[in-house]
PDB file of N, CA and C in Angstrom:
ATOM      1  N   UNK A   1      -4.800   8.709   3.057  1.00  0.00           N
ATOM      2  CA  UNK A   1      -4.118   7.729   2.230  1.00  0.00           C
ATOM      3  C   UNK A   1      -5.163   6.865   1.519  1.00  0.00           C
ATOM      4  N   UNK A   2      -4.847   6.866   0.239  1.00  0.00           N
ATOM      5  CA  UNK A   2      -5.826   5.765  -0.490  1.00  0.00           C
ATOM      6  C   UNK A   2      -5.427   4.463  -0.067  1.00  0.00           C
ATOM      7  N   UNK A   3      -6.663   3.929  -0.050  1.00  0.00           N
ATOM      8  CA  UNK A   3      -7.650   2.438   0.275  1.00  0.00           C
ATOM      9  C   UNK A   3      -7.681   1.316  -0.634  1.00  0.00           C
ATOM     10  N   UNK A   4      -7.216   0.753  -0.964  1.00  0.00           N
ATOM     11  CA  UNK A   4      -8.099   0.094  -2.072  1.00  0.00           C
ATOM     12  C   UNK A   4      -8.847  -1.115  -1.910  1.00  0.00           C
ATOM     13  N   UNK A   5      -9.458  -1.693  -2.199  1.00  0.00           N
ATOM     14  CA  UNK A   5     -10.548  -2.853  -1.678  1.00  0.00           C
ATOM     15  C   UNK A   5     -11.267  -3.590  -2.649  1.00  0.00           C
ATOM     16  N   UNK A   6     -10.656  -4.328  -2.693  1.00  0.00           N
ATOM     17  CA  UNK A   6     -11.168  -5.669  -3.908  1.00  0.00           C
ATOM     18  C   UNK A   6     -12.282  -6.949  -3.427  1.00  0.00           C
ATOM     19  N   UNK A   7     -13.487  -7.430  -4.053  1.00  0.00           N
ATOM     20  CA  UNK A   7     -14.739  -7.789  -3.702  1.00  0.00           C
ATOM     21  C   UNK A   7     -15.082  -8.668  -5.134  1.00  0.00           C
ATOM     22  N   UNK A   8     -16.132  -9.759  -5.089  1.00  0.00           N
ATOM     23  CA  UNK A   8     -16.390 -10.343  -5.946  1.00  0.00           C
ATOM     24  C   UNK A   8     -16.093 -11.684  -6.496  1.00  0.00           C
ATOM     25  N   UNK A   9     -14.376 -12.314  -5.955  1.00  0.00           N
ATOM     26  CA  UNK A   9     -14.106 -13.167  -6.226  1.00  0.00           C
ATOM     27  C   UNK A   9     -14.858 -14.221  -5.712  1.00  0.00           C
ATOM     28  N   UNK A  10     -14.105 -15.462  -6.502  1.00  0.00           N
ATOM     29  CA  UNK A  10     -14.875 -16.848  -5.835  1.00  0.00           C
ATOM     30  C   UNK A  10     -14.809 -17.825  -6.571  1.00  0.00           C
ATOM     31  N   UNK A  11     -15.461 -19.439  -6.363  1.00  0.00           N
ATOM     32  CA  UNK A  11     -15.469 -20.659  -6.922  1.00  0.00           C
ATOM     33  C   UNK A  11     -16.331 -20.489  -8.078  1.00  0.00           C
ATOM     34  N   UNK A  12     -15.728 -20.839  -9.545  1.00  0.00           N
ATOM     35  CA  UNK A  12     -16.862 -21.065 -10.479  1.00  0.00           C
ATOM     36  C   UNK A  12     -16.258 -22.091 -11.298  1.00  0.00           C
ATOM     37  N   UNK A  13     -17.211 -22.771 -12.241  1.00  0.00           N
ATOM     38  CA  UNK A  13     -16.415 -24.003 -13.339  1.00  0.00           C
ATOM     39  C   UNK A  13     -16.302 -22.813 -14.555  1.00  0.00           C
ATOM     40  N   UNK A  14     -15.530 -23.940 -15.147  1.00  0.00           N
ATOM     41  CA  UNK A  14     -14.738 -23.550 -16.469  1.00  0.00           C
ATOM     42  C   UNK A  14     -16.426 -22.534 -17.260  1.00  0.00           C
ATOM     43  N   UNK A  15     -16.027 -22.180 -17.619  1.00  0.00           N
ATOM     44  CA  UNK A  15     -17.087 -21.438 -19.098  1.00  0.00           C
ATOM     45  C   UNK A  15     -18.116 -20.330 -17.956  1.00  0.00           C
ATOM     46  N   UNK A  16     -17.885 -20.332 -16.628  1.00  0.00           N
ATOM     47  CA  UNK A  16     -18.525 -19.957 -15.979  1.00  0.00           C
ATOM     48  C   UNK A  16     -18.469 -17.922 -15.804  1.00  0.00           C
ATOM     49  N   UNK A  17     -18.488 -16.781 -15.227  1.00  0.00           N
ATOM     50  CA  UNK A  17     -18.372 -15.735 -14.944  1.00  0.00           C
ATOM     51  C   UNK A  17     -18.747 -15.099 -13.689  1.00  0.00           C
ATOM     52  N   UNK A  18     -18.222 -14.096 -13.376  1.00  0.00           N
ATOM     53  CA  UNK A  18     -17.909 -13.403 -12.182  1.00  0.00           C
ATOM     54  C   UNK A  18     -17.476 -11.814 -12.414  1.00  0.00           C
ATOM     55  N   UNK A  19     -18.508 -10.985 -11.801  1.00  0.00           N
ATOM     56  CA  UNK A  19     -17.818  -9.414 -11.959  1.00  0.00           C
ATOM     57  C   UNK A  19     -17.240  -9.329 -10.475  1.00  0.00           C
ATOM     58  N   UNK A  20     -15.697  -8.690 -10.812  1.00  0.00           N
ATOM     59  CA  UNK A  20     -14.986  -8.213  -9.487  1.00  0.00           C
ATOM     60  C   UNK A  20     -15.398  -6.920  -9.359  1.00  0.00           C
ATOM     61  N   UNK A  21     -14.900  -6.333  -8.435  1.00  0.00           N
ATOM     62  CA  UNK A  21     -15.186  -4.816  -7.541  1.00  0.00           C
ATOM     63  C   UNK A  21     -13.835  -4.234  -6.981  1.00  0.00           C
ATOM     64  N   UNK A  22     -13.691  -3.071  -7.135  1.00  0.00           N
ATOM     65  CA  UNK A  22     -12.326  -2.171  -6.532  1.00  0.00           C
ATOM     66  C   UNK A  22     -12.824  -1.208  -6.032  1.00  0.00           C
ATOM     67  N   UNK A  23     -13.337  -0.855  -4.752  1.00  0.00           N
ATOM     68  CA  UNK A  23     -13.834   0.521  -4.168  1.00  0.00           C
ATOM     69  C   UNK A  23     -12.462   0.968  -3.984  1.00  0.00           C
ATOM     70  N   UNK A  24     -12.171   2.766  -4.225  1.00  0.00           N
ATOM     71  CA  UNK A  24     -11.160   3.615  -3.635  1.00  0.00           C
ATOM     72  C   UNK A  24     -11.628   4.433  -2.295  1.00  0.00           C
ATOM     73  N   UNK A  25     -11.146   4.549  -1.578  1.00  0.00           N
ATOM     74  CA  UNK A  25     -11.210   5.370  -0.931  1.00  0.00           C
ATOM     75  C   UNK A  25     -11.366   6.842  -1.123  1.00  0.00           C
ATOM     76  N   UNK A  26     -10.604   7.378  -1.517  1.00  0.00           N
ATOM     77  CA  UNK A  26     -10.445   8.363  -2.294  1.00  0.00           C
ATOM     78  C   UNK A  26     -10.983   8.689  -3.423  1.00  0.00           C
ATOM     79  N   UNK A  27     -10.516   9.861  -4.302  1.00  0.00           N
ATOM     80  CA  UNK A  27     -11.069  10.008  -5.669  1.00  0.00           C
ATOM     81  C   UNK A  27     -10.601   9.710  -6.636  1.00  0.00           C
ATOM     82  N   UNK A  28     -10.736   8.483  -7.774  1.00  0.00           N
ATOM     83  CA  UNK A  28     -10.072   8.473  -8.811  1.00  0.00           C
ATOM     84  C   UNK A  28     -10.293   8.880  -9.619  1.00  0.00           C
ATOM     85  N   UNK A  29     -10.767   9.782  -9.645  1.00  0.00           N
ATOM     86  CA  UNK A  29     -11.248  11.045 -11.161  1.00  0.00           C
ATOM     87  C   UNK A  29      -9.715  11.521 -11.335  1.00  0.00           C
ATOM     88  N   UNK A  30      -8.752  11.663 -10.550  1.00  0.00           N
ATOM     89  CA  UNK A  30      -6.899  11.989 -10.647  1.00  0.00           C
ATOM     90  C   UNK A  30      -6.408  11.423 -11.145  1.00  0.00           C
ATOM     91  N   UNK A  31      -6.205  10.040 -11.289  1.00  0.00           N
ATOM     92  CA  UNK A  31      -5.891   8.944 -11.417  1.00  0.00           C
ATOM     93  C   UNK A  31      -6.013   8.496 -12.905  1.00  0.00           C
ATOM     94  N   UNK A  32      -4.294   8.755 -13.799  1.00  0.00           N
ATOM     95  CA  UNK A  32      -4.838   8.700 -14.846  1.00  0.00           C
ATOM     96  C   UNK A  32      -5.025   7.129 -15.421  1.00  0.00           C
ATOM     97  N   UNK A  33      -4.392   6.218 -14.829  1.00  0.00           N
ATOM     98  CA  UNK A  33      -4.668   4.655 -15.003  1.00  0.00           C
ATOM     99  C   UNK A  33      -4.882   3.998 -14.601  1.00  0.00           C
ATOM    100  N   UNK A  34      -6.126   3.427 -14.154  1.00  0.00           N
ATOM    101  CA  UNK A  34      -6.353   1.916 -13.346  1.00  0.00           C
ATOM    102  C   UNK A  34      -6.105   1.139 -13.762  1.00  0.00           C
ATOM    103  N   UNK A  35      -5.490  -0.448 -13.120  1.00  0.00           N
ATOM    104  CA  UNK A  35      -5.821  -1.927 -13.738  1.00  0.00           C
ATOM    105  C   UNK A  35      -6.056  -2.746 -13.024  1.00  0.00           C
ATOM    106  N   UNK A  36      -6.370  -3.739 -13.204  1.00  0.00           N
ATOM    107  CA  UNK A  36      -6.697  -4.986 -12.581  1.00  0.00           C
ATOM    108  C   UNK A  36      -5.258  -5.754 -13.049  1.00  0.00           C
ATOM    109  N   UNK A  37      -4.955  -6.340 -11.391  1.00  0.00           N
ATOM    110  CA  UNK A  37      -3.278  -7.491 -11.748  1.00  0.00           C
ATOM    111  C   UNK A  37      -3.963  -8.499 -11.209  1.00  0.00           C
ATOM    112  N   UNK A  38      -3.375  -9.620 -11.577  1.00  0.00           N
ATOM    113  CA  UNK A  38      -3.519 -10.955 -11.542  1.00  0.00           C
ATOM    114  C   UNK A  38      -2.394 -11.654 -10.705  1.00  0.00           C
ATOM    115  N   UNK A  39      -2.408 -12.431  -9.886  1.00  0.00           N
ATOM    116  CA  UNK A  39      -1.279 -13.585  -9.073  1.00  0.00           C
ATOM    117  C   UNK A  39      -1.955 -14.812  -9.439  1.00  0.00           C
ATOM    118  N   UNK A  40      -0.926 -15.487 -10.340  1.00  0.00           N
ATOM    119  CA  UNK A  40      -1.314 -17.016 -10.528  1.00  0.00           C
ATOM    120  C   UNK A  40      -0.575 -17.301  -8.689  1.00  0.00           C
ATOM    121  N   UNK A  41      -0.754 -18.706  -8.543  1.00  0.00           N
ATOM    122  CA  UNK A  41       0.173 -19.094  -7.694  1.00  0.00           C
ATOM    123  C   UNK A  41       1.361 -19.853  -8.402  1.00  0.00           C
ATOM    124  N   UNK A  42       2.249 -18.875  -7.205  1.00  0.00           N
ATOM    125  CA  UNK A  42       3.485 -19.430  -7.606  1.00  0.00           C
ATOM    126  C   UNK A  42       4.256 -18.697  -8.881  1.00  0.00           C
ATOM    127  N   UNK A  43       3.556 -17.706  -9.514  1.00  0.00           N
ATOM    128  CA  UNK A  43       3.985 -16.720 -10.554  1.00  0.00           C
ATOM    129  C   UNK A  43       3.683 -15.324  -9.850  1.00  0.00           C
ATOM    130  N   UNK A  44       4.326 -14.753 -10.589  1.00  0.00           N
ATOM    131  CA  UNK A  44       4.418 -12.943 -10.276  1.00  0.00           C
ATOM    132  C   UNK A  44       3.101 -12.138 -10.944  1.00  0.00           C
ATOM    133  N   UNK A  45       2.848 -10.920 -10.062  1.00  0.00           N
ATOM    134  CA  UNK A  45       1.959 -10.475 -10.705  1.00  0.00           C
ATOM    135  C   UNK A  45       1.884  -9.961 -11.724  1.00  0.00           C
ATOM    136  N   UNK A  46       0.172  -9.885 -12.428  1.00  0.00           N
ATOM    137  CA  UNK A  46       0.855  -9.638 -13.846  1.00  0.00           C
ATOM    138  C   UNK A  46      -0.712  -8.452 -13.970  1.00  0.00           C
ATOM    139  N   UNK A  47      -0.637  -7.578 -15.136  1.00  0.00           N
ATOM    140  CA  UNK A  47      -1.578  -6.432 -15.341  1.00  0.00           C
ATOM    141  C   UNK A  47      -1.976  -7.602 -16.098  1.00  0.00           C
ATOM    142  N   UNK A  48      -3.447  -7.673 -16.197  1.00  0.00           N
ATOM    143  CA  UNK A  48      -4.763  -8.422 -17.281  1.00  0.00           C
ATOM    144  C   UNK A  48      -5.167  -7.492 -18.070  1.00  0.00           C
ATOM    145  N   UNK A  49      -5.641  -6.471 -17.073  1.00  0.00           N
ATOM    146  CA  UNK A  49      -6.552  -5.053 -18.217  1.00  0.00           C
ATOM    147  C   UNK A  49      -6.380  -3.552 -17.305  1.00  0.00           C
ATOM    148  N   UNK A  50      -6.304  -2.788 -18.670  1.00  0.00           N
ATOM    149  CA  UNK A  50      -6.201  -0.857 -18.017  1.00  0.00           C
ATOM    150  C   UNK A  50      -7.419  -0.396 -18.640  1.00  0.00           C
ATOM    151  N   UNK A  51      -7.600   0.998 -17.660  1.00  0.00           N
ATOM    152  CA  UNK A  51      -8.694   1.614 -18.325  1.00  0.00           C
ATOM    153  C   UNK A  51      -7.804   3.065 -17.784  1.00  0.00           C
ATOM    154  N   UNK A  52      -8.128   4.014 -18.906  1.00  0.00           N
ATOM    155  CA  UNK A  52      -7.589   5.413 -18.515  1.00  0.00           C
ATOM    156  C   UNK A  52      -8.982   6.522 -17.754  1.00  0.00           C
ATOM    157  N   UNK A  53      -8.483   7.269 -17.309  1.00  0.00           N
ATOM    158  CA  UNK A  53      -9.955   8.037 -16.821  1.00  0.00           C
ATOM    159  C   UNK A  53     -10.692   8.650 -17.968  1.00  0.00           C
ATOM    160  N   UNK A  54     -10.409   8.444 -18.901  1.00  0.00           N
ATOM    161  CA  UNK A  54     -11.589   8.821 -19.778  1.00  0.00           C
ATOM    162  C   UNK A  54     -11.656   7.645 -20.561  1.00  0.00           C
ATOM    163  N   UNK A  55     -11.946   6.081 -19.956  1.00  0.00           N
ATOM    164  CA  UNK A  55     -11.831   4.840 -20.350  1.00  0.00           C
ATOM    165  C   UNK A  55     -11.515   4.343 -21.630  1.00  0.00           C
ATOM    166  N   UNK A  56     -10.578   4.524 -22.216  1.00  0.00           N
ATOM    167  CA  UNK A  56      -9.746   4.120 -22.749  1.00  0.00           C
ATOM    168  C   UNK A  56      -8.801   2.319 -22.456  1.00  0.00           C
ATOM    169  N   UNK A  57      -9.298   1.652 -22.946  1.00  0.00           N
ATOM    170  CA  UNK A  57      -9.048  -0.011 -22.501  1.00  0.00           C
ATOM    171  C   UNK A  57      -8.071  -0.909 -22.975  1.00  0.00           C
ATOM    172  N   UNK A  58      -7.575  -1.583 -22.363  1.00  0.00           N
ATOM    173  CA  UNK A  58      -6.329  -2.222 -23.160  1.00  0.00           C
ATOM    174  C   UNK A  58      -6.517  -3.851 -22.415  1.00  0.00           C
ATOM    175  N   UNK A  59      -6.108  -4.759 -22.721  1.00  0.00           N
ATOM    176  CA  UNK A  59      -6.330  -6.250 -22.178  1.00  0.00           C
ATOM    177  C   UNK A  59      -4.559  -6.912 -22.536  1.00  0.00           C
ATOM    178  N   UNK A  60      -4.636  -7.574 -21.685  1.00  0.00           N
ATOM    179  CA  UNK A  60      -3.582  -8.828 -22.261  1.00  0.00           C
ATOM    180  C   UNK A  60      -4.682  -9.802 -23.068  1.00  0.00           C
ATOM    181  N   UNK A  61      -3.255 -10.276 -23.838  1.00  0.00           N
ATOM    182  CA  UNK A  61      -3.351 -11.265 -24.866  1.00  0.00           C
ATOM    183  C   UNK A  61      -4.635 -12.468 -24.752  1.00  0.00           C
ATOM    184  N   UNK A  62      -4.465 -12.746 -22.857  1.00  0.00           N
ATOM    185  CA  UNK A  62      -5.043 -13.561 -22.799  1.00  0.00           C
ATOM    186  C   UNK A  62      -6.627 -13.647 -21.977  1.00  0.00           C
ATOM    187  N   UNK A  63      -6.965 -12.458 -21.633  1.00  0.00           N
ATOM    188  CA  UNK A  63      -8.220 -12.284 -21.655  1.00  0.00           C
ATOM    189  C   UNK A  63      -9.235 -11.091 -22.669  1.00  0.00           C
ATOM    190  N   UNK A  64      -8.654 -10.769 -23.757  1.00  0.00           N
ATOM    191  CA  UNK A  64      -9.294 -10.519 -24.569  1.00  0.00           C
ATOM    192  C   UNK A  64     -10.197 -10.743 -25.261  1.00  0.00           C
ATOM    193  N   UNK A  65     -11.732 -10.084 -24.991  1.00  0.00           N
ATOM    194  CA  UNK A  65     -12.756 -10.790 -25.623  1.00  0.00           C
ATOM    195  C   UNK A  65     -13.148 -11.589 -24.470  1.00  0.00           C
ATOM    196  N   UNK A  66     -13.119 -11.464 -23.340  1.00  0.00           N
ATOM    197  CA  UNK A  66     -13.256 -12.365 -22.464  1.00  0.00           C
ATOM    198  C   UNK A  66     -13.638 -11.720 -21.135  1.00  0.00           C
ATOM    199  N   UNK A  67     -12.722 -10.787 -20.950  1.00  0.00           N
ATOM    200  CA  UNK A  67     -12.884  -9.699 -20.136  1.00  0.00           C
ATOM    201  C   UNK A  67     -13.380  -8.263 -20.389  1.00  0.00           C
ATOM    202  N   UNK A  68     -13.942  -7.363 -19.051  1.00  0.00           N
ATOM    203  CA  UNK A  68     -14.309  -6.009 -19.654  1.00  0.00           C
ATOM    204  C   UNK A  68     -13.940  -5.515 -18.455  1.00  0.00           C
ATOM    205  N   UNK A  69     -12.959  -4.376 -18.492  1.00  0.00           N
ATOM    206  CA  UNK A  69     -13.056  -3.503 -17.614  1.00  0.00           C
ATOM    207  C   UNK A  69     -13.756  -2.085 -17.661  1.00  0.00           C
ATOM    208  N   UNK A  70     -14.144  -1.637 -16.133  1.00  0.00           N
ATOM    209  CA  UNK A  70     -14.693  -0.708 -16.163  1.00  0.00           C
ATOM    210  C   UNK A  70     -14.717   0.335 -14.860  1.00  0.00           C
ATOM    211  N   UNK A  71     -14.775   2.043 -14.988  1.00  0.00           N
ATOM    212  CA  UNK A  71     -14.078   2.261 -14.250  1.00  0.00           C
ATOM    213  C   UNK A  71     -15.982   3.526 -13.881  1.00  0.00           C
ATOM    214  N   UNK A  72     -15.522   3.842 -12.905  1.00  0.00           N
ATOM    215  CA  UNK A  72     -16.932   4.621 -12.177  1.00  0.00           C
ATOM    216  C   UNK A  72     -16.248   6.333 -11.603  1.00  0.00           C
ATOM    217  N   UNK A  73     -16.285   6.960 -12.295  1.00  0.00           N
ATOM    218  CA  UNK A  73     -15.543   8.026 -11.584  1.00  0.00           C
ATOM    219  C   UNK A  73     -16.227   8.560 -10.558  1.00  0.00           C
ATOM    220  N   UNK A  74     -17.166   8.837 -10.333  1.00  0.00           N
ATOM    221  CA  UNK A  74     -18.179   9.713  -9.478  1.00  0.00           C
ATOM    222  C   UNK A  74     -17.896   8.593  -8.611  1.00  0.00           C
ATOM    223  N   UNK A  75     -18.346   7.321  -8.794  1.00  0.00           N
ATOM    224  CA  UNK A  75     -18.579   6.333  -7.016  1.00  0.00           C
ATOM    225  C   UNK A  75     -17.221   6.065  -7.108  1.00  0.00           C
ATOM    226  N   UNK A  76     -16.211   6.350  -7.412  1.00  0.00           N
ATOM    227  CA  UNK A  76     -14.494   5.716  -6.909  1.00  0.00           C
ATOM    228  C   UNK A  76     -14.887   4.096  -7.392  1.00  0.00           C
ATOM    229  N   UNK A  77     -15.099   3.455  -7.942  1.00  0.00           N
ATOM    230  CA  UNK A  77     -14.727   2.044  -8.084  1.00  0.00           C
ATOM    231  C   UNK A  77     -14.545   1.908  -9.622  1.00  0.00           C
ATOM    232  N   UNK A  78     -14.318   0.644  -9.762  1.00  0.00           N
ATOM    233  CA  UNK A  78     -13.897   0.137 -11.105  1.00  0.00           C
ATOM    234  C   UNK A  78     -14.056  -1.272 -10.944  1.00  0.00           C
ATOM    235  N   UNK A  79     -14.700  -1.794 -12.026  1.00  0.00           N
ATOM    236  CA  UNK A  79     -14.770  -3.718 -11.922  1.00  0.00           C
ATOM    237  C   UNK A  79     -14.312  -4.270 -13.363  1.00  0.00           C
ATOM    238  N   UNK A  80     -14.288  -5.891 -12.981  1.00  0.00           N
ATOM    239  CA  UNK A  80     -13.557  -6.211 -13.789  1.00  0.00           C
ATOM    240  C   UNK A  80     -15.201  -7.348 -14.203  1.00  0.00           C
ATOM    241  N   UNK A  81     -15.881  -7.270 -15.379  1.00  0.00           N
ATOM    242  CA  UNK A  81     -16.319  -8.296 -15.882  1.00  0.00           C
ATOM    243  C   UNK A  81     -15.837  -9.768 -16.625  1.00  0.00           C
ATOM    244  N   UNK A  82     -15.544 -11.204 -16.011  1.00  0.00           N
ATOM    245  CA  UNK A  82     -15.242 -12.417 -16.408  1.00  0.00           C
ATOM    246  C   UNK A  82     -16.501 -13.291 -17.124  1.00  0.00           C
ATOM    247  N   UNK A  83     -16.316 -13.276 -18.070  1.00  0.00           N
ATOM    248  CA  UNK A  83     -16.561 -14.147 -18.779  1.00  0.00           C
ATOM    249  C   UNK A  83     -15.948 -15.341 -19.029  1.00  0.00           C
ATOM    250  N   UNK A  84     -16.584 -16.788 -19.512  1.00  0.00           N
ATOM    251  CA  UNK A  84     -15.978 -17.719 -20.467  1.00  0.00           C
ATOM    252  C   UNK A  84     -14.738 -18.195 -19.728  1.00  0.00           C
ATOM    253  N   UNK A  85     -14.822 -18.042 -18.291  1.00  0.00           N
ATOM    254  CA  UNK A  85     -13.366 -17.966 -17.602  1.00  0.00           C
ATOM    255  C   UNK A  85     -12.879 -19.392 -17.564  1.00  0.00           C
ATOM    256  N   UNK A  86     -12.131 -19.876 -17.706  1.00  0.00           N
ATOM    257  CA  UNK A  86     -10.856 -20.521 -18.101  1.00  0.00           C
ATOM    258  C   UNK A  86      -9.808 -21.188 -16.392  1.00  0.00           C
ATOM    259  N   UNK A  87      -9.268 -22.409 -16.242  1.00  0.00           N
ATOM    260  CA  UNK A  87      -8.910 -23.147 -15.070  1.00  0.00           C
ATOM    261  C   UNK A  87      -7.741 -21.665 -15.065  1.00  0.00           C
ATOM    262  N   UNK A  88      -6.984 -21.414 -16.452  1.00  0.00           N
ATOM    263  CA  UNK A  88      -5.828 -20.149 -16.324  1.00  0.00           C
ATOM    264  C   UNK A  88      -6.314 -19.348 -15.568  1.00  0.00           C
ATOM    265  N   UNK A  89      -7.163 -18.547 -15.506  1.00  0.00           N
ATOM    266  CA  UNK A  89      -7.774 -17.707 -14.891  1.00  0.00           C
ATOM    267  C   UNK A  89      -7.547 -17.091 -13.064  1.00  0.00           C
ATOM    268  N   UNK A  90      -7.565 -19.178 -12.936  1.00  0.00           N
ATOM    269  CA  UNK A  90      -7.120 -18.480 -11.152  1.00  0.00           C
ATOM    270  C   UNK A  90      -5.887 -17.720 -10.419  1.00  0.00           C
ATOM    271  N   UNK A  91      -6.144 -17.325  -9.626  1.00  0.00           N
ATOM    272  CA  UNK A  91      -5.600 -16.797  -9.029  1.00  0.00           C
ATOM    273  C   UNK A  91      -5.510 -15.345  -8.102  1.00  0.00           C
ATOM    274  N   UNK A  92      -5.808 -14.755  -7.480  1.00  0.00           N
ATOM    275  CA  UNK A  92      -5.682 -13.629  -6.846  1.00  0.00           C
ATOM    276  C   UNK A  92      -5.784 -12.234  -7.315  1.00  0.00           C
ATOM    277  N   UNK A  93      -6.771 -11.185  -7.699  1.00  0.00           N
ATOM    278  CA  UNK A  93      -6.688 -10.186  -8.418  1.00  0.00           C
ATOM    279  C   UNK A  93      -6.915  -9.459  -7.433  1.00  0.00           C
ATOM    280  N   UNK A  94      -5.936  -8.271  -8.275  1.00  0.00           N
ATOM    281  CA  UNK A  94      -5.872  -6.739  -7.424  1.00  0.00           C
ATOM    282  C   UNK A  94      -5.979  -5.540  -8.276  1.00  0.00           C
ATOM    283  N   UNK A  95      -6.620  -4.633  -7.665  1.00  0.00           N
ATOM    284  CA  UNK A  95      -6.774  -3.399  -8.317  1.00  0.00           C
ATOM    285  C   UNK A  95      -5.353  -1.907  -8.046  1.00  0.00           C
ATOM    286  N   UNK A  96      -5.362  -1.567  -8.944  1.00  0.00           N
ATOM    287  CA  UNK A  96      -4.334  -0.254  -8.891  1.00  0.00           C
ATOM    288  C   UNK A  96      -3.707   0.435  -9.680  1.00  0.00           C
ATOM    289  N   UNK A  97      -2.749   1.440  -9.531  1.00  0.00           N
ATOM    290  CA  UNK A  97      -2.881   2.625 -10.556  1.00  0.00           C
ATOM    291  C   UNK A  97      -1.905   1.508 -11.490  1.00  0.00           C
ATOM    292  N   UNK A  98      -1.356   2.161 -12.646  1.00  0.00           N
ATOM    293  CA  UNK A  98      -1.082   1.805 -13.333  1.00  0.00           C
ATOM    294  C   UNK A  98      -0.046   2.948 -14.239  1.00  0.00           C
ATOM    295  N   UNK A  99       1.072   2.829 -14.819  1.00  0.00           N
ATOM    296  CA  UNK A  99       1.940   1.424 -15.019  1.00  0.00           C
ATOM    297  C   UNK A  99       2.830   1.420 -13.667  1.00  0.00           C
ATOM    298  N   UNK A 100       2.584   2.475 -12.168  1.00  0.00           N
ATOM    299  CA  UNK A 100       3.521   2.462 -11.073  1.00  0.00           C
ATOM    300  C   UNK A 100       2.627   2.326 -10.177  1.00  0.00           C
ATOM    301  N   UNK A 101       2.104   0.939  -9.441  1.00  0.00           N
ATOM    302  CA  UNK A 101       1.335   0.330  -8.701  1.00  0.00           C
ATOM    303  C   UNK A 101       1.814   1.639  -7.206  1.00  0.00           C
ATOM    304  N   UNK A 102       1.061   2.934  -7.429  1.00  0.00           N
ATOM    305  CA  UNK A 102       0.684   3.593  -6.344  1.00  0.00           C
ATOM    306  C   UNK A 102       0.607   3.411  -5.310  1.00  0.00           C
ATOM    307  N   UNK A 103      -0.269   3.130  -5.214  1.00  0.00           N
ATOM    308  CA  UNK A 103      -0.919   2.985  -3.777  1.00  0.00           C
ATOM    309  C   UNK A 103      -0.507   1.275  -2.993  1.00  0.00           C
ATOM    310  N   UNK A 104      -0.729   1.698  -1.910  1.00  0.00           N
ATOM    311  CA  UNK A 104      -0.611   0.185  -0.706  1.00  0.00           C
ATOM    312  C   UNK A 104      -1.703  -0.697  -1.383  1.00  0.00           C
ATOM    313  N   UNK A 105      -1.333  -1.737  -1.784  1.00  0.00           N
ATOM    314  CA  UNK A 105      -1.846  -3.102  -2.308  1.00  0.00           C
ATOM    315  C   UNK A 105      -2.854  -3.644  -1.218  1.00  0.00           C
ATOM    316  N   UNK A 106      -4.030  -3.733  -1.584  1.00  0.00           N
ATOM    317  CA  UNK A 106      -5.342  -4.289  -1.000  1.00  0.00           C
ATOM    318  C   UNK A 106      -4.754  -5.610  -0.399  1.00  0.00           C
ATOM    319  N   UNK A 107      -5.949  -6.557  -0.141  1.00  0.00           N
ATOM    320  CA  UNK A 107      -5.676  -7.829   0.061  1.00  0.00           C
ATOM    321  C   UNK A 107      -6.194  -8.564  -1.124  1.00  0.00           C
ATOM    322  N   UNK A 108      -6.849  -8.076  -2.026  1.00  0.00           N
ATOM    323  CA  UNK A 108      -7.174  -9.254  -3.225  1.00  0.00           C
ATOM    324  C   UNK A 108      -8.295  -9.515  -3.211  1.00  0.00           C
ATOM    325  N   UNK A 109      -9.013 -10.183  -4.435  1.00  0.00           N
ATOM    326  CA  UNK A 109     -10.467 -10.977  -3.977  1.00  0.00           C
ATOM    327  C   UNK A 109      -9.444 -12.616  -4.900  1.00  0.00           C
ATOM    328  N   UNK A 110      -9.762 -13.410  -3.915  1.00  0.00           N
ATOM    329  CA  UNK A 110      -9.275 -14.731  -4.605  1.00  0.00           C
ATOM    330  C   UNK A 110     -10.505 -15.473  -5.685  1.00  0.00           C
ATOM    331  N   UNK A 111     -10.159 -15.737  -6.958  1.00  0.00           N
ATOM    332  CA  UNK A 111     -10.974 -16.330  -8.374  1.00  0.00           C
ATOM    333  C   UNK A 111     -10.252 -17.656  -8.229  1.00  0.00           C
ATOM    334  N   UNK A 112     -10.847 -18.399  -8.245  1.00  0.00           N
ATOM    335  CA  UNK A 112     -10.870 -19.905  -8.413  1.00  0.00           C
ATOM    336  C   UNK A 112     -12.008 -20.484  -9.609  1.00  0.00           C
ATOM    337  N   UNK A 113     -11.223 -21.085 -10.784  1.00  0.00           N
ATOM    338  CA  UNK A 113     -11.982 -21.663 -11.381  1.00  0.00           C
ATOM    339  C   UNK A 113     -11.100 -23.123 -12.046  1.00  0.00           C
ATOM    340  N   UNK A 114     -12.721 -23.859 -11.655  1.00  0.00           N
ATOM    341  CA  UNK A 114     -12.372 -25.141 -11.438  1.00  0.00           C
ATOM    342  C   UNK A 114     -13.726 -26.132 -11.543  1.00  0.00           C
ATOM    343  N   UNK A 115     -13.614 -27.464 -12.221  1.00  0.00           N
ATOM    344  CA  UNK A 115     -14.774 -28.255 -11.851  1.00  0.00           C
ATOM    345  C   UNK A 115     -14.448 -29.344 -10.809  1.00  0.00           C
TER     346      UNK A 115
END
């Protein structure tokens, strides 16, 4: 059964950055969509950014230009590069397939940004 495992989060101020981490267990060379979701608190989760296995990229509205995703076929992982990050920003990110969240949901890496 795939794994998934999210790494990287943490405390930064406004304008500040942070690359996250998604190791699979398994192989996602199958896997035709990854994304990174987002949990504000107190809101539902939401997709930020996709990458297809032959990386192909898509963002929401609101980290565009801001964010980069990226996906590793040979080592199973995929990260999410933050930039310029924003108090919006916090909240709880998770990695997974995409647009039918597959697999058993990690525990998250928690992003806090804040001065």
């Amino acid at each position: 059964q795939v794994q998934l495992v999210e790494s990287g989060g943490g405390l930064v101020q406004p304008g500040g950055s942070l690359r996250l981490a998604c190791a699979v267990s398994g192989s996602i060379r199958s896997i035709g969509v990854l994304a990174w979701y987002r949990q504000a608190p107190g809101k539902q989760r939401e997709v930020v950014a996709t990458i297809t296995a032959v990386g192909s990229r898509q963002y929401d509205d609101s980290v565009k230009g801001r964010f980069t995703i990226s996906r590793d076929n040979a080592k199973n992982t995929m990260h999410l590069q933050m930039n310029n990050l924003r108090p919006e920003d916090t909240g709880v990110y998770f990695c997974n397939a995409f647009p039918r969240s597959t697999f058993s949901w990690g525990q998250g890496t928690q992003v806090t940004v804040s001065s």
